[in-house]
Each structure stands twice: as C-alpha cells, then as structure tokens.
N, C-alpha and C. Protein backbone atom coordinates (compact mmCIF):
# COMPACT_ATOMS: atom_id res chain seq x y z
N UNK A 1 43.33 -11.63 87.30
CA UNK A 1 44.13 -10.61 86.66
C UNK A 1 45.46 -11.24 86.22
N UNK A 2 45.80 -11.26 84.81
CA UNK A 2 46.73 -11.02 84.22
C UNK A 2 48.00 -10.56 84.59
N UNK A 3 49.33 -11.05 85.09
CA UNK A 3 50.39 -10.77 85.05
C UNK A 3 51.45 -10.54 83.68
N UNK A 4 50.83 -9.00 83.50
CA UNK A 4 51.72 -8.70 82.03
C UNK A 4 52.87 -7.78 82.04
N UNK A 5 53.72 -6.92 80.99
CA UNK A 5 54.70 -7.10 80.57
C UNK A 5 55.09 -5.83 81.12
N UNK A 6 54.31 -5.06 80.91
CA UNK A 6 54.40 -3.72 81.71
C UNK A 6 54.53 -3.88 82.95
N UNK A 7 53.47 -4.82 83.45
CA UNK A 7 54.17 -4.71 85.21
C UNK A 7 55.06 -5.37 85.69
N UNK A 8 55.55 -6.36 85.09
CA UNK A 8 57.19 -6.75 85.62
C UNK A 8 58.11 -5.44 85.12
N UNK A 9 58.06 -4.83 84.18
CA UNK A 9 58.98 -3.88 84.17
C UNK A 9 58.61 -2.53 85.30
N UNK A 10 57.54 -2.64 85.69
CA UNK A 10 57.21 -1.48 86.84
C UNK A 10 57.77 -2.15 87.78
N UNK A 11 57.47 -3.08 88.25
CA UNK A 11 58.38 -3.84 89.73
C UNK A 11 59.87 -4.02 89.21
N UNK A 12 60.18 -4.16 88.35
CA UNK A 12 61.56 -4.01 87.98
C UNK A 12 62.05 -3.09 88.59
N UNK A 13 61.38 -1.56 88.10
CA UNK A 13 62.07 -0.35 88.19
C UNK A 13 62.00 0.23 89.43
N UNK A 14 61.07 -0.45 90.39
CA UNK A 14 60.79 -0.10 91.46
C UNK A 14 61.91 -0.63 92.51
N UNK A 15 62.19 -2.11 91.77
CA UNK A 15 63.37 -2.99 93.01
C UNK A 15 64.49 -2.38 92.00
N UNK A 16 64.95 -1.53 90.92
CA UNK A 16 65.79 -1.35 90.76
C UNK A 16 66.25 -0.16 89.91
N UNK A 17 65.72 1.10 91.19
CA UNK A 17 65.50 2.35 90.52
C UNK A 17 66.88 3.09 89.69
N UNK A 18 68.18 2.31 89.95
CA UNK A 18 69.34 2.71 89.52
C UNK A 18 69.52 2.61 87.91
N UNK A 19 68.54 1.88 87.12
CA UNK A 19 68.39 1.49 85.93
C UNK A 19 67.47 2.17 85.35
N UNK A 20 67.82 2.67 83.88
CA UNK A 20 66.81 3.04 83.23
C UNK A 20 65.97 2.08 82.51
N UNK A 21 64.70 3.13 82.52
CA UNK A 21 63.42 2.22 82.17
C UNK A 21 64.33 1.21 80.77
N UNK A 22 64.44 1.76 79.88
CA UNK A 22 64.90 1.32 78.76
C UNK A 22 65.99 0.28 78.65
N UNK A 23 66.71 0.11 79.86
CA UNK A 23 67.81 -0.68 79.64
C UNK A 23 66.93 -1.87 80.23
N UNK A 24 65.83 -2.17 81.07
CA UNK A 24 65.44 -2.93 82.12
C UNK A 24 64.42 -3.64 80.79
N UNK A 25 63.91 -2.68 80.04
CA UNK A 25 63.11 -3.12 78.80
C UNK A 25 64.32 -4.16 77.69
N UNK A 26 65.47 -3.60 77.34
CA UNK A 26 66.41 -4.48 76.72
C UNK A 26 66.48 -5.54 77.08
N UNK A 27 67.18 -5.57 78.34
CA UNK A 27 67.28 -7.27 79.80
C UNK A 27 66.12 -8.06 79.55
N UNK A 28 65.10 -7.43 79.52
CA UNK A 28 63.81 -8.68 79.21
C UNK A 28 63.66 -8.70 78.09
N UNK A 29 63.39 -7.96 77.36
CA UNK A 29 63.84 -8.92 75.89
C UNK A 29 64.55 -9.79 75.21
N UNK A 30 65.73 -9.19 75.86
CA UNK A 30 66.66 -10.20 75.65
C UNK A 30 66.92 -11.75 76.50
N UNK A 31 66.22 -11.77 77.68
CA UNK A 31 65.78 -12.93 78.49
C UNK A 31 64.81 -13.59 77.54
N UNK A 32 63.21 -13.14 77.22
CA UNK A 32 62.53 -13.53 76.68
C UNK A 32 63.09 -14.20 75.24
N UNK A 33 64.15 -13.69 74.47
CA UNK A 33 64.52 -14.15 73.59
C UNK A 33 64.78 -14.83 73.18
N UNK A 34 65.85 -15.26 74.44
CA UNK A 34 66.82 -16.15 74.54
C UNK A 34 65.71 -17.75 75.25
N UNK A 35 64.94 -17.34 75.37
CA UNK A 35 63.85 -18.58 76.22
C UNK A 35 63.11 -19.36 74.63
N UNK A 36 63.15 -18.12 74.28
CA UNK A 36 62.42 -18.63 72.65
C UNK A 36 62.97 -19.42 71.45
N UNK A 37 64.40 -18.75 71.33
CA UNK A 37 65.66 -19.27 70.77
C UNK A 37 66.17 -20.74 71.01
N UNK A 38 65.96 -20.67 72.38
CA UNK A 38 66.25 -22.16 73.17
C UNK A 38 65.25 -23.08 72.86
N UNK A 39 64.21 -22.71 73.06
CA UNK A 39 62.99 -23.67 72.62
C UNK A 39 62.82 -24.07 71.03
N UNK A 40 62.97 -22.91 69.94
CA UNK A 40 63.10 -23.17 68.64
C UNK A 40 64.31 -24.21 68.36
N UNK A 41 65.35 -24.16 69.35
CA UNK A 41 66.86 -25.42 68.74
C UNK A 41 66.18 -26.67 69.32
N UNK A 42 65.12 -26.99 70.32
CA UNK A 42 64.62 -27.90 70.66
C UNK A 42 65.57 -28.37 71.93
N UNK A 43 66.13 -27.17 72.53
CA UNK A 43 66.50 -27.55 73.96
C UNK A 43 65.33 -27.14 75.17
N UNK A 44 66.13 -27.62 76.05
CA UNK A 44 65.47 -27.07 77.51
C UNK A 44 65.73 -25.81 78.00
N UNK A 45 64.69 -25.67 78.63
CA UNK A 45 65.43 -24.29 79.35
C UNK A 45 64.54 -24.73 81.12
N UNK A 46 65.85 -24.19 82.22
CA UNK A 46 65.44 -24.59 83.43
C UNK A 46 65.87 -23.22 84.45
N UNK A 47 64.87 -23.50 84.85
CA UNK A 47 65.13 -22.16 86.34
C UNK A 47 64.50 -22.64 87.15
N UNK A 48 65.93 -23.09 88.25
CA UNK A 48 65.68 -24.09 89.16
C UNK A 48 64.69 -23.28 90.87
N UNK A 49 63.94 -23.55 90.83
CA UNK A 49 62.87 -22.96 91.42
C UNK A 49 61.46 -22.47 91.04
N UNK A 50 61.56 -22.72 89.75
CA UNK A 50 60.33 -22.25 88.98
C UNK A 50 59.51 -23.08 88.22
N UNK A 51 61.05 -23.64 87.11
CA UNK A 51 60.00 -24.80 86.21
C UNK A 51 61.11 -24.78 85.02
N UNK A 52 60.24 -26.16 84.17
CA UNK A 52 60.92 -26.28 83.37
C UNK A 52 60.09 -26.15 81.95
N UNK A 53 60.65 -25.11 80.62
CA UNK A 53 60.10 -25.60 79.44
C UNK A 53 61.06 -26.86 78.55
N UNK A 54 60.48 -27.29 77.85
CA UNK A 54 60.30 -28.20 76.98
C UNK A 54 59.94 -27.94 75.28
N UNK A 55 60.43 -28.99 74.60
CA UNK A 55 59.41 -29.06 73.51
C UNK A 55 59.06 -30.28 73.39
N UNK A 56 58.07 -30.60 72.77
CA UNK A 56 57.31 -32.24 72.67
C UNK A 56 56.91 -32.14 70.93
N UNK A 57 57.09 -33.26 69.98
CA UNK A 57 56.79 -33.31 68.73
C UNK A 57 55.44 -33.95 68.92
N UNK A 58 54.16 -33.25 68.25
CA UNK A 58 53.31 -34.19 68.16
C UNK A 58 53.04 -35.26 66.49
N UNK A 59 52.87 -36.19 66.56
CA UNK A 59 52.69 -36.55 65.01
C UNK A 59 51.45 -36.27 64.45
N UNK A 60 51.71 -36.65 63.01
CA UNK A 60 50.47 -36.46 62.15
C UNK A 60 49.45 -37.25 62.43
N UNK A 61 47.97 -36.65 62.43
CA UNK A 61 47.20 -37.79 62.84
C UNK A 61 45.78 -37.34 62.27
N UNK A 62 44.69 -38.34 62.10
CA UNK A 62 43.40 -37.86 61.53
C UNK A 62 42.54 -37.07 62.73
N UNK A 63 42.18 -36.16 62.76
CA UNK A 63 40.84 -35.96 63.86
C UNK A 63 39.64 -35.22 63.53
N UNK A 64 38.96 -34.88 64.19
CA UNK A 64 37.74 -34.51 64.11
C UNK A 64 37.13 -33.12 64.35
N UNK A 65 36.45 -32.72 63.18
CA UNK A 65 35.88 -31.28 63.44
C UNK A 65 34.84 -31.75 64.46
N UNK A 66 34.47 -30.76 66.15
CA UNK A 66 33.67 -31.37 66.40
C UNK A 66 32.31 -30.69 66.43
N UNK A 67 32.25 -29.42 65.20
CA UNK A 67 30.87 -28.38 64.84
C UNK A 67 30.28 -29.63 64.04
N UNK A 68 30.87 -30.05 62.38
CA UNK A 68 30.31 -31.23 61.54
C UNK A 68 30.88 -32.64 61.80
N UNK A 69 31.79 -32.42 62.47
CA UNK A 69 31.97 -34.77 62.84
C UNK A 69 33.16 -34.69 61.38
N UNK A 70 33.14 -33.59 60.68
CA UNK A 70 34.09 -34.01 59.68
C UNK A 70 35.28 -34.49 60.49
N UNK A 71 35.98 -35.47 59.02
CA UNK A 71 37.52 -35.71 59.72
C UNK A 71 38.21 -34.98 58.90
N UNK A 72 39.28 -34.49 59.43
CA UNK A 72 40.46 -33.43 59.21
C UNK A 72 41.77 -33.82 59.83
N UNK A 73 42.45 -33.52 58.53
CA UNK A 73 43.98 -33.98 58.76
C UNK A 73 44.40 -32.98 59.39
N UNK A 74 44.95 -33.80 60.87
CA UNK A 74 45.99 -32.35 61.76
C UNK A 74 47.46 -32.92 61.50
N UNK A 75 48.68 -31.79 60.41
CA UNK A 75 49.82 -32.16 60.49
C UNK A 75 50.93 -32.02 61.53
N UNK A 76 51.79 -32.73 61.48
CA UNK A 76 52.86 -32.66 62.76
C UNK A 76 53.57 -31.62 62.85
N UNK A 77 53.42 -31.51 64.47
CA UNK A 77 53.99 -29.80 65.12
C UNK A 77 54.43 -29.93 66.16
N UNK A 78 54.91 -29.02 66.84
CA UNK A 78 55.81 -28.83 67.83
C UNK A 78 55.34 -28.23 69.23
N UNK A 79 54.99 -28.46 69.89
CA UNK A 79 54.41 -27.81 71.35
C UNK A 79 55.62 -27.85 72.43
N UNK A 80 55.16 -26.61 73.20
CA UNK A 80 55.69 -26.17 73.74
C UNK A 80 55.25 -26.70 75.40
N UNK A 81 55.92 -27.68 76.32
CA UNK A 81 55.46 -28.22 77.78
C UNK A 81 56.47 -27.15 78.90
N UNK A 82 55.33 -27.29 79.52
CA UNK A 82 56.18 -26.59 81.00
C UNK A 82 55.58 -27.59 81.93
N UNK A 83 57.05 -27.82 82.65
CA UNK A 83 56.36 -28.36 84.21
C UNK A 83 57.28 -27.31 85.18
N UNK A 84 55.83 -27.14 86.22
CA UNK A 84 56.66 -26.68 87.35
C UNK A 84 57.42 -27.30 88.39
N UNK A 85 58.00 -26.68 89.08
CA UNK A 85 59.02 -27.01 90.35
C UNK A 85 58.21 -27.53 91.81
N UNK A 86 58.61 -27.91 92.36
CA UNK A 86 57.46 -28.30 93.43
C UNK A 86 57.54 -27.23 94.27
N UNK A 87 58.14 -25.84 94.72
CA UNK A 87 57.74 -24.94 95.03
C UNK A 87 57.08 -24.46 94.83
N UNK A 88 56.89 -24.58 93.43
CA UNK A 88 56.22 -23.54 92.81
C UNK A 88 54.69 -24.00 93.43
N UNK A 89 54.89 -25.49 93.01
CA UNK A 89 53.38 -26.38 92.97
C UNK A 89 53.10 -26.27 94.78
N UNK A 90 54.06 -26.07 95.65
CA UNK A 90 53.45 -26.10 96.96
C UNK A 90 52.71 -24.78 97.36
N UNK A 91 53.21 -23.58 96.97
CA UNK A 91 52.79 -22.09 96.68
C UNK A 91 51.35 -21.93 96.53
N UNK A 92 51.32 -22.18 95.26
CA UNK A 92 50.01 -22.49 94.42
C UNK A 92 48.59 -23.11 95.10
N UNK A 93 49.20 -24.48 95.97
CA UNK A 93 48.31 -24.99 96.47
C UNK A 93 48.50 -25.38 98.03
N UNK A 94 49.05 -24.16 98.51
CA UNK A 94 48.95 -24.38 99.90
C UNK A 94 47.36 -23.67 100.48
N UNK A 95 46.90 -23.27 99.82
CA UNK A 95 45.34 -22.87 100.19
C UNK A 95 44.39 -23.96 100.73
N UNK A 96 44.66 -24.52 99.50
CA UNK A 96 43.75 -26.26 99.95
C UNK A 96 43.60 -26.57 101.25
C-alpha cells in the first residue's frame, strides 16, 4: 500500500487538530513546491534524517528499442537521485 497525499494530510490533522484542513493542505504544497523548485535550479535538497535529493545530467546517447533491436536516439535529460540516510536504511532493513 501506497503512502499518498490524502493520508499525510489525515495524520496531519490528527497530530494537529488546531489547524485547518486547508491551511495544512497550503503547508504541503508549499513544502512540495519548494522541493521541486530546488531541484529544477539544480540544487540539493537535504533532510537530515531522511535523505537526500539530487539532480544527475544524463548525456545523449544511442540505444536500443528492445520490442525491434531498433536503435534510437535517447536525448540528454535530467534525473532526479535520492539517497537515503542510514536511518532510514537501518529502519527499512532491520527485518533481515
């Protein structure tokens, strides 16, 4: 299951019933925004306990359809890397 957008704003409102729904909806948008904004100038963005995004340039390069073997030009773009925090990564895989 999916951790989506509606339910951080339900646990929002739940750890912070003094707020209206609508203002708690603004705050994350405007978080989310600002994560996006940051990434489009080609900075970092870090939240120390969680992780870090990134951007990475990839270059232009030939590759391969792999339905017909055709080759196809893929042009240069911009991806988006996250690494996590080692909390995060001990969390995750303390099951093991």
């Amino acid at each position: 299951m999916a951790l989506v957008k509606s339910e951080i704003l339900k646990k929002l409102r739940d750890n912070y019933p003094n707020f209206q729904k609508k203002d708690l909806e603004k705050f994350f948008d405007i978080f989310i925004n600002e994560i996006k904004q940051s990434l489009q100038k080609g900075e970092r963005v870090e939240f120390r306990g969680f992780g870090i995004w990134s951007t990475k340039s990839q270059k232009a390069r030939i590759s391969r359809n792999p339905k017909t073997g055709e080759k196809v030009q893929t042009p240069k773009k911009t991806v988006i890397h996250f690494k996590m925090a080692k909390e995060i990564f001990k969390k995750v895989n303390e099951n093991d």
